[in-house]
C-alpha atoms as a PDB file:
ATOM      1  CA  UNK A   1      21.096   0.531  10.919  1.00  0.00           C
ATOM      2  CA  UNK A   2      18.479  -2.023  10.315  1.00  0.00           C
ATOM      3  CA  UNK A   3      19.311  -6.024  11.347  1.00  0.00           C
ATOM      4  CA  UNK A   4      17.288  -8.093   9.391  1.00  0.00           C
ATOM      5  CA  UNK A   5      18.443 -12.069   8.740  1.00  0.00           C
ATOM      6  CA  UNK A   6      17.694 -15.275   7.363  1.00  0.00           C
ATOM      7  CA  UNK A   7      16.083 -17.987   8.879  1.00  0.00           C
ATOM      8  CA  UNK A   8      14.929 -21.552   9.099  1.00  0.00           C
ATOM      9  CA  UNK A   9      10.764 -20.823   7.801  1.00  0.00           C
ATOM     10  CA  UNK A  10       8.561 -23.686   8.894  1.00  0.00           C
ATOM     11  CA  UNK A  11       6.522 -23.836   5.934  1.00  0.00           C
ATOM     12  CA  UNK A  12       3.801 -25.656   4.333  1.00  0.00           C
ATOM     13  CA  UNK A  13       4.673 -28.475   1.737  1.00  0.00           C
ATOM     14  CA  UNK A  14       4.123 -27.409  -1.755  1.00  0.00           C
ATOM     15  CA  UNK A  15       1.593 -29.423  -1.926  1.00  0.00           C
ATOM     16  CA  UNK A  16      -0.571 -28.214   0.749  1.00  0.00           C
ATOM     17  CA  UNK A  17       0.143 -24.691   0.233  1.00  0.00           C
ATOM     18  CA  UNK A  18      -3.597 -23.237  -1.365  1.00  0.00           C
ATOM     19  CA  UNK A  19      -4.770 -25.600   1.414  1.00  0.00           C
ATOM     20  CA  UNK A  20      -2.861 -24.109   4.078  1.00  0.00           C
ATOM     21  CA  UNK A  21      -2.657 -20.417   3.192  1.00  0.00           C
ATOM     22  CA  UNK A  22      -5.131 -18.269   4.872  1.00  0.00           C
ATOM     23  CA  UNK A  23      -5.778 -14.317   5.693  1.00  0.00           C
ATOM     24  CA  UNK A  24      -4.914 -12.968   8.751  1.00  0.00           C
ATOM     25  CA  UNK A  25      -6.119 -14.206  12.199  1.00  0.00           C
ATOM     26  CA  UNK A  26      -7.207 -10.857  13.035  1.00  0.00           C
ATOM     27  CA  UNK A  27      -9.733 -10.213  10.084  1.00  0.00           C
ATOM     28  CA  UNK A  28     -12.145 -12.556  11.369  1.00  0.00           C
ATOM     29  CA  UNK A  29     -14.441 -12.698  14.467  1.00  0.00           C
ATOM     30  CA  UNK A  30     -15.264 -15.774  16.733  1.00  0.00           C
ATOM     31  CA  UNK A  31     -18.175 -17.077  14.547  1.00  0.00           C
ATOM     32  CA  UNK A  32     -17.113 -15.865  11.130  1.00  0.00           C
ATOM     33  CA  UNK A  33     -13.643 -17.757  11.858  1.00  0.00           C
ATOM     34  CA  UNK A  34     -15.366 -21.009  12.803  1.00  0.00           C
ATOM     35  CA  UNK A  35     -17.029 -20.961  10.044  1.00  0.00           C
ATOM     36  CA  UNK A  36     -14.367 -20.549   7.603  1.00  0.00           C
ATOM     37  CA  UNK A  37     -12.427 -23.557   8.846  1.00  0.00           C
ATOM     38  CA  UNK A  38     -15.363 -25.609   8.977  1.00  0.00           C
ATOM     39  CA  UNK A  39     -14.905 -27.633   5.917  1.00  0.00           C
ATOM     40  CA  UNK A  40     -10.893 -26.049   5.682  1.00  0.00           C
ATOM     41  CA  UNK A  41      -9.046 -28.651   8.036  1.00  0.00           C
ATOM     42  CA  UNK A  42      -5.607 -27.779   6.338  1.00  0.00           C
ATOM     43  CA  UNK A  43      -6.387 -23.995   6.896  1.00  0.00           C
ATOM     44  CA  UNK A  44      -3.718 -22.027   9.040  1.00  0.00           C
ATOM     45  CA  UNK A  45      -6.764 -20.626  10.534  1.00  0.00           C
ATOM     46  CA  UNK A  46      -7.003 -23.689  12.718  1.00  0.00           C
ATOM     47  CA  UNK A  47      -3.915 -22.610  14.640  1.00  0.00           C
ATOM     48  CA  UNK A  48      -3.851 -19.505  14.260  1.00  0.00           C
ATOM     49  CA  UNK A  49      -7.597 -19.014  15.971  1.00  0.00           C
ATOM     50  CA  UNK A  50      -7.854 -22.659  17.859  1.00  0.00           C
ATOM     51  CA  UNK A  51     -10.762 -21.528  19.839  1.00  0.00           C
ATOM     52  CA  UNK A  52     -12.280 -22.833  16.439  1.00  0.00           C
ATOM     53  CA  UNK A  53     -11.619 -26.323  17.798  1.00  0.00           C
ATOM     54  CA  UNK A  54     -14.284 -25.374  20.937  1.00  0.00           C
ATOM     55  CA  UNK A  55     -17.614 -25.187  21.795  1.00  0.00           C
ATOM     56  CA  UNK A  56     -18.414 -21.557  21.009  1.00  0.00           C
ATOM     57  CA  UNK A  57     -19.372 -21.117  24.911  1.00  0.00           C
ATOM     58  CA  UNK A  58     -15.769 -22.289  25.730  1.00  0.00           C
ATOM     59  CA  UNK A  59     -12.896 -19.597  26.765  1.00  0.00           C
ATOM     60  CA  UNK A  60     -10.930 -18.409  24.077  1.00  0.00           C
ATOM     61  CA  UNK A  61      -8.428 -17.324  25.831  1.00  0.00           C
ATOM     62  CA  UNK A  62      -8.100 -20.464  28.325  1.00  0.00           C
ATOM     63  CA  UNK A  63      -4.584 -22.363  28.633  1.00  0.00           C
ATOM     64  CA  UNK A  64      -6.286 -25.717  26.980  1.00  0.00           C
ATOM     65  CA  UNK A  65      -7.023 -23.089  23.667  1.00  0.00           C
ATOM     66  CA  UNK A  66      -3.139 -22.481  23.374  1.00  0.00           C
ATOM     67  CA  UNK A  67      -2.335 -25.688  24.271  1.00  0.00           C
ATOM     68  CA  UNK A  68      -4.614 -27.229  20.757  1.00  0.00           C
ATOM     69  CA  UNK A  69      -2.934 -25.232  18.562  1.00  0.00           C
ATOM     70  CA  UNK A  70       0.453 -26.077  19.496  1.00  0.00           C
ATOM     71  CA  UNK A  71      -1.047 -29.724  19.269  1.00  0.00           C
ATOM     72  CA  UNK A  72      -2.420 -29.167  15.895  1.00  0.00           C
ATOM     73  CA  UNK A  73       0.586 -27.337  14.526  1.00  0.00           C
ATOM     74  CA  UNK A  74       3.291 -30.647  15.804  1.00  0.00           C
ATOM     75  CA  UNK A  75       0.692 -32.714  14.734  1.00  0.00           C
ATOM     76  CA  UNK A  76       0.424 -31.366  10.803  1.00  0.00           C
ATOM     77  CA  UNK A  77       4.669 -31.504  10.887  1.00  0.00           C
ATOM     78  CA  UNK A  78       4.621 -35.212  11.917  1.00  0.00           C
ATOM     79  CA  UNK A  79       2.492 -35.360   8.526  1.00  0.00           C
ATOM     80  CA  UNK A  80       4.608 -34.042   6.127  1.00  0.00           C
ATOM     81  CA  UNK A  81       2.024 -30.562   5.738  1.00  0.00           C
ATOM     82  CA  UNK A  82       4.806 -28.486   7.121  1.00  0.00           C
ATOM     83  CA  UNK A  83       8.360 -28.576   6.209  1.00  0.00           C
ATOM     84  CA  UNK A  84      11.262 -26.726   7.741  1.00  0.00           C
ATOM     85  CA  UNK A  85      14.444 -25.889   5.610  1.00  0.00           C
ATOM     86  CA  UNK A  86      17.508 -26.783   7.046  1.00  0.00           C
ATOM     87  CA  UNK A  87      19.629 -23.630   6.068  1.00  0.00           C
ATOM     88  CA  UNK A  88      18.618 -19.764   6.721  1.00  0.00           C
ATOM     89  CA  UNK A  89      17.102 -18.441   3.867  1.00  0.00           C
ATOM     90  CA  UNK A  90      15.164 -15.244   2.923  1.00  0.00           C
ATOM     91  CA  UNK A  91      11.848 -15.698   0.963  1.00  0.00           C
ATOM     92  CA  UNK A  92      10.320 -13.040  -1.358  1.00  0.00           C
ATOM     93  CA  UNK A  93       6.220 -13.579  -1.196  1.00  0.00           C
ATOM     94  CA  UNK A  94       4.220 -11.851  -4.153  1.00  0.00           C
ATOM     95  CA  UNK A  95       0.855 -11.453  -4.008  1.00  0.00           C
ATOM     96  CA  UNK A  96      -1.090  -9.435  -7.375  1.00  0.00           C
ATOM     97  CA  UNK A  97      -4.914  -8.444  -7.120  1.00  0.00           C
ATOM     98  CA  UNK A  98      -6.530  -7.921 -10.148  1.00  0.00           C
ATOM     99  CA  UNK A  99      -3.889  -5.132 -12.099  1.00  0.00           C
ATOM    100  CA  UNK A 100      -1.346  -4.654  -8.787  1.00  0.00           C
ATOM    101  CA  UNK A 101       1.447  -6.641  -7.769  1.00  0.00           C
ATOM    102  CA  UNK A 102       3.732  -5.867  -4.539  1.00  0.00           C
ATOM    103  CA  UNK A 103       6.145  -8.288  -3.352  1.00  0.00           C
ATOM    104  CA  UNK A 104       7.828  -8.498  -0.038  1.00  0.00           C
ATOM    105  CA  UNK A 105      10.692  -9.699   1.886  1.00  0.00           C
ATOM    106  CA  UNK A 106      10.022 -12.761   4.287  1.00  0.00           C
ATOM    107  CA  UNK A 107      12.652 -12.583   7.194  1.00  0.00           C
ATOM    108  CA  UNK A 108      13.762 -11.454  10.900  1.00  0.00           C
ATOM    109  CA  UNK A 109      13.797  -8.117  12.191  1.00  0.00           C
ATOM    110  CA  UNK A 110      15.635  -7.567  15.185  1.00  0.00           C
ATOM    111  CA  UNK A 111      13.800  -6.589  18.434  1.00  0.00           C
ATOM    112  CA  UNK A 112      16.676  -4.461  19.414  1.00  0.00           C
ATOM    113  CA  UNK A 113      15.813  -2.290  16.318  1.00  0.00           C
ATOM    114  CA  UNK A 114      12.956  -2.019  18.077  1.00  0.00           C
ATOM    115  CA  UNK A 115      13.619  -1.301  21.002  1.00  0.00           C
ATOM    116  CA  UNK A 116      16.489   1.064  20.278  1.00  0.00           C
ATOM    117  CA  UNK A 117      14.047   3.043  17.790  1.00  0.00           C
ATOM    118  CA  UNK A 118      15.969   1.472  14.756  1.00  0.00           C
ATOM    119  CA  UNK A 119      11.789   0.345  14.348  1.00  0.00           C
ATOM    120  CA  UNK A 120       9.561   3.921  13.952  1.00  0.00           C
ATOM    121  CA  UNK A 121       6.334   2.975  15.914  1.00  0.00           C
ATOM    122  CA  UNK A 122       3.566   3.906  13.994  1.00  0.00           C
ATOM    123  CA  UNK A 123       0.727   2.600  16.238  1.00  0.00           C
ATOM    124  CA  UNK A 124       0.063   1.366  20.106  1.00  0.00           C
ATOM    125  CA  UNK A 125      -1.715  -1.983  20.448  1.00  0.00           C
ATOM    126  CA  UNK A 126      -4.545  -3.195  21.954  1.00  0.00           C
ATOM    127  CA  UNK A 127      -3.595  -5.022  25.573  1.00  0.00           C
ATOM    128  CA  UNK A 128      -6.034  -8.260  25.102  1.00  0.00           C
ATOM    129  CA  UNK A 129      -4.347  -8.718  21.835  1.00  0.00           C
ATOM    130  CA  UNK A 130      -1.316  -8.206  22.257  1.00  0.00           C
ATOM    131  CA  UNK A 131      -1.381 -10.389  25.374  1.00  0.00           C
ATOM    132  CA  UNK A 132      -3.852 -12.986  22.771  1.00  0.00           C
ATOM    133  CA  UNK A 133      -0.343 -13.263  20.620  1.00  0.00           C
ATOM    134  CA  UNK A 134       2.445 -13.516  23.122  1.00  0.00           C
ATOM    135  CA  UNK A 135       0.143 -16.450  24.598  1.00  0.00           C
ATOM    136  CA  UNK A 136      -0.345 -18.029  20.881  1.00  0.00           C
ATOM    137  CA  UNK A 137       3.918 -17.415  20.054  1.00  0.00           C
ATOM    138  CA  UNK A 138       5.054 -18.636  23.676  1.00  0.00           C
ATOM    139  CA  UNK A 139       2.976 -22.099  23.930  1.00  0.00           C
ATOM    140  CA  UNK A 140       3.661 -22.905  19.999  1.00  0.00           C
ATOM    141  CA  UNK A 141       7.230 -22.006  20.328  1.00  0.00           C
ATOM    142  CA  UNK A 142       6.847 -20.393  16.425  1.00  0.00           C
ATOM    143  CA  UNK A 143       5.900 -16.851  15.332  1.00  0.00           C
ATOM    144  CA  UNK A 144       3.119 -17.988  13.906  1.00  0.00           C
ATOM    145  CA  UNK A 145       1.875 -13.648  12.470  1.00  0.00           C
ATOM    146  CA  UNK A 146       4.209 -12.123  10.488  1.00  0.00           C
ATOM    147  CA  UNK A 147       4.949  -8.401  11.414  1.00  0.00           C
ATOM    148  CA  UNK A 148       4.393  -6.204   8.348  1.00  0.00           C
ATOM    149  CA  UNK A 149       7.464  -3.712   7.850  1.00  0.00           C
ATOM    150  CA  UNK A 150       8.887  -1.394   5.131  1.00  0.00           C
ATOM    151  CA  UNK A 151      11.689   0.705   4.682  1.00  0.00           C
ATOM    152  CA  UNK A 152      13.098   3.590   1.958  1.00  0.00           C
ATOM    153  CA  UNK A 153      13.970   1.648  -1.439  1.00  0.00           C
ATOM    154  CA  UNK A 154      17.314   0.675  -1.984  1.00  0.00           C
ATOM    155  CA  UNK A 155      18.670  -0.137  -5.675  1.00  0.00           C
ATOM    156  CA  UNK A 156      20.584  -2.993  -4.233  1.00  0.00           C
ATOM    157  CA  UNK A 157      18.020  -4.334  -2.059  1.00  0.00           C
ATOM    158  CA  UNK A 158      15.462  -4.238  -5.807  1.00  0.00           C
ATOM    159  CA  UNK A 159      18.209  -5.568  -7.893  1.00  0.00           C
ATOM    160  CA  UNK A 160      18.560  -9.028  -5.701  1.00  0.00           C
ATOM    161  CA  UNK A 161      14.603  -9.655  -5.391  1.00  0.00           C
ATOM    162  CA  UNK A 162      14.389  -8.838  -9.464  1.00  0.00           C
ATOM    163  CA  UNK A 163      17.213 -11.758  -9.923  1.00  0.00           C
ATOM    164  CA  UNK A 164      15.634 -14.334  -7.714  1.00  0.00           C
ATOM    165  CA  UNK A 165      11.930 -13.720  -9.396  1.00  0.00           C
ATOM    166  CA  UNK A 166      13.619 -14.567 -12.521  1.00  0.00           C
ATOM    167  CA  UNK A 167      13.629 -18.093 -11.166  1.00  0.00           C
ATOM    168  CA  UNK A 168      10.860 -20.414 -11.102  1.00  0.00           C
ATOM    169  CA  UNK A 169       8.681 -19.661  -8.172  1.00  0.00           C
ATOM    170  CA  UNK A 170       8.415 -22.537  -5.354  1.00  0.00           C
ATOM    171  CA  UNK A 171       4.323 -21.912  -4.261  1.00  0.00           C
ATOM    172  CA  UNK A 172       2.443 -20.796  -7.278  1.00  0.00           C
ATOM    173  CA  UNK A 173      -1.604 -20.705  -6.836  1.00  0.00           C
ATOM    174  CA  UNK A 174      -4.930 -18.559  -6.780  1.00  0.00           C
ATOM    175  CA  UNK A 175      -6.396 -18.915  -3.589  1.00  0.00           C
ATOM    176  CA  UNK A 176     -10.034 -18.913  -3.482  1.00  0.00           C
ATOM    177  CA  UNK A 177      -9.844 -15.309  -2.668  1.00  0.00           C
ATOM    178  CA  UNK A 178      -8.943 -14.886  -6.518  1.00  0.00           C
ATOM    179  CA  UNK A 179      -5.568 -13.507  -5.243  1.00  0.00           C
ATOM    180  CA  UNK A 180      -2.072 -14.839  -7.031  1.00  0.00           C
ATOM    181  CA  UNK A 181       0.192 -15.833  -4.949  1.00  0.00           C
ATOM    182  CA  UNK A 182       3.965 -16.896  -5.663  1.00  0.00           C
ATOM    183  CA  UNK A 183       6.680 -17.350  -3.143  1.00  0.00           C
ATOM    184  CA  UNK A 184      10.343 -17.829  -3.839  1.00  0.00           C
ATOM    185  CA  UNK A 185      13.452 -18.992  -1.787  1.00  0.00           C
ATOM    186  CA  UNK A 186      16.671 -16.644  -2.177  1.00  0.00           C
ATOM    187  CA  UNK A 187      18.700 -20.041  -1.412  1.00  0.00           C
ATOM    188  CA  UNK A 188      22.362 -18.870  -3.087  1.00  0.00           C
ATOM    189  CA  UNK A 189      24.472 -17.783  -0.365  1.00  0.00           C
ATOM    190  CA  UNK A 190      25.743 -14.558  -2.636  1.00  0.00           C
ATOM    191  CA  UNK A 191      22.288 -13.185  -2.796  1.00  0.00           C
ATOM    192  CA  UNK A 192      22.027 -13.827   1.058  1.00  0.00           C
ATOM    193  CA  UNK A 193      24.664 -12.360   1.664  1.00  0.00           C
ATOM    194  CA  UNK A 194      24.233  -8.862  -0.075  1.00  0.00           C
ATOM    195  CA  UNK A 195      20.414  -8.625   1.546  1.00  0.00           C
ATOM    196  CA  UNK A 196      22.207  -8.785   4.779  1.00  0.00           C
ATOM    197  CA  UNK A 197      24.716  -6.495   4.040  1.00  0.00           C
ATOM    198  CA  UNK A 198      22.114  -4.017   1.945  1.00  0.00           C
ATOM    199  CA  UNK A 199      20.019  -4.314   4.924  1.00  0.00           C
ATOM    200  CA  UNK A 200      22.620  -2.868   7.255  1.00  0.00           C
ATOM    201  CA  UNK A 201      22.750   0.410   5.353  1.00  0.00           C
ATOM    202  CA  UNK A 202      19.186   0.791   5.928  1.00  0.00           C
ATOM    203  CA  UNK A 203      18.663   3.292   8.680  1.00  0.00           C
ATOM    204  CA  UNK A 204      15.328   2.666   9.791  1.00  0.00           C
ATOM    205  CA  UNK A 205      12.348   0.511   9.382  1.00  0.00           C
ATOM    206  CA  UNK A 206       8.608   1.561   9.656  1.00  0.00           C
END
């Protein structure tokens, strides 16, 4: 059965959230991503691809590269732009594109499941990458890409994420993209509690 579990998100301020929020590292080459963040200093871009930060002759993939974004990332939490809750929570993230809507659960997925098949591989990665990410994770001490999941519905699992988007939503905002985004916190320890438990009757993830 599937572990997945709260956690402790390092998150941007509510403030700085449009600011921050930005597509994924991966969508982007060298020179398209430098100049996205050129006039963006807030955008998660700037850690996420910190060879942004270089000359565009430097090594992307040098130590010093690493080494800024972790530097950027401490220095933007000494600021107040990102915020870390002090309980485990899960977060539902909802993102609608002109007439569609899907919503997600934000939270940790076990490696074992992984590891032990629990996790249905669907793909083999690229070796530069892969290595690109483990570098990025391991000197910023954060898991700073999100791994995209899913799994067969479950009633219980729906009922929980309808309840909490009854609530008022704690990021709210159309990013220049013209995408809606809204994020909520499943903070009540009931609700937490049934995810996990729902969770562990789910017998695979993909």
């Amino acid at each position: 059965m599937a572990i997945v579990k709260p956690f402790k998100a390092l998150r941007p301020a509510v403030q700085y959230a449009k600011d921050v929020a930005a597509l994924p590292y991966d969508v982007y080459d060298r020179e398209e991503a430098k100049a996205y963040v050129k006039d963006k200093p807030l955008s998660f871009l700037n850690i996420d691809r910190p060879e942004t930060q270089f000359d565009d002759n430097h090594d992307m993939y040098g130590d010093d590269v690493y080494d800024k974004a972790n530097e950027m990332l401490i220095e933007e939490e000494e600021r107040g732009i990102f915020v870390q809750d002090e309980k485990p929570y899960y977060y539902l993230y909802e993102l609608t594109m002109g007439d569609h809507t899907q919503t997600g659960i934000v939270a940790l997925s076990a490696v074992d499941d992984y590891l032990n098949d629990v996790c249905k591989k669907h793909e083999l990665t690229v070796a530069k990458k892969e290595a690109d990410r483990i570098h990025h994770v391991d000197t910023t001490s954060a898991q700073t890409g999100p791994i995209f999941l899913t799994y067969r519905s479950q009633k219980s699992i729906k009922e929980v994420v309808k309840k909490v988007k009854t609530d008022t939503p704690l990021y709210d905002f159309i990013s220049d993209d013209g995408i809606h985004h809204r994020v909520w916190i499943v903070s009540d320890e009931q609700d937490i509690s049934m995810l996990e438990e729902d969770f562990n009757q789910v017998p695979c993830t993909y």
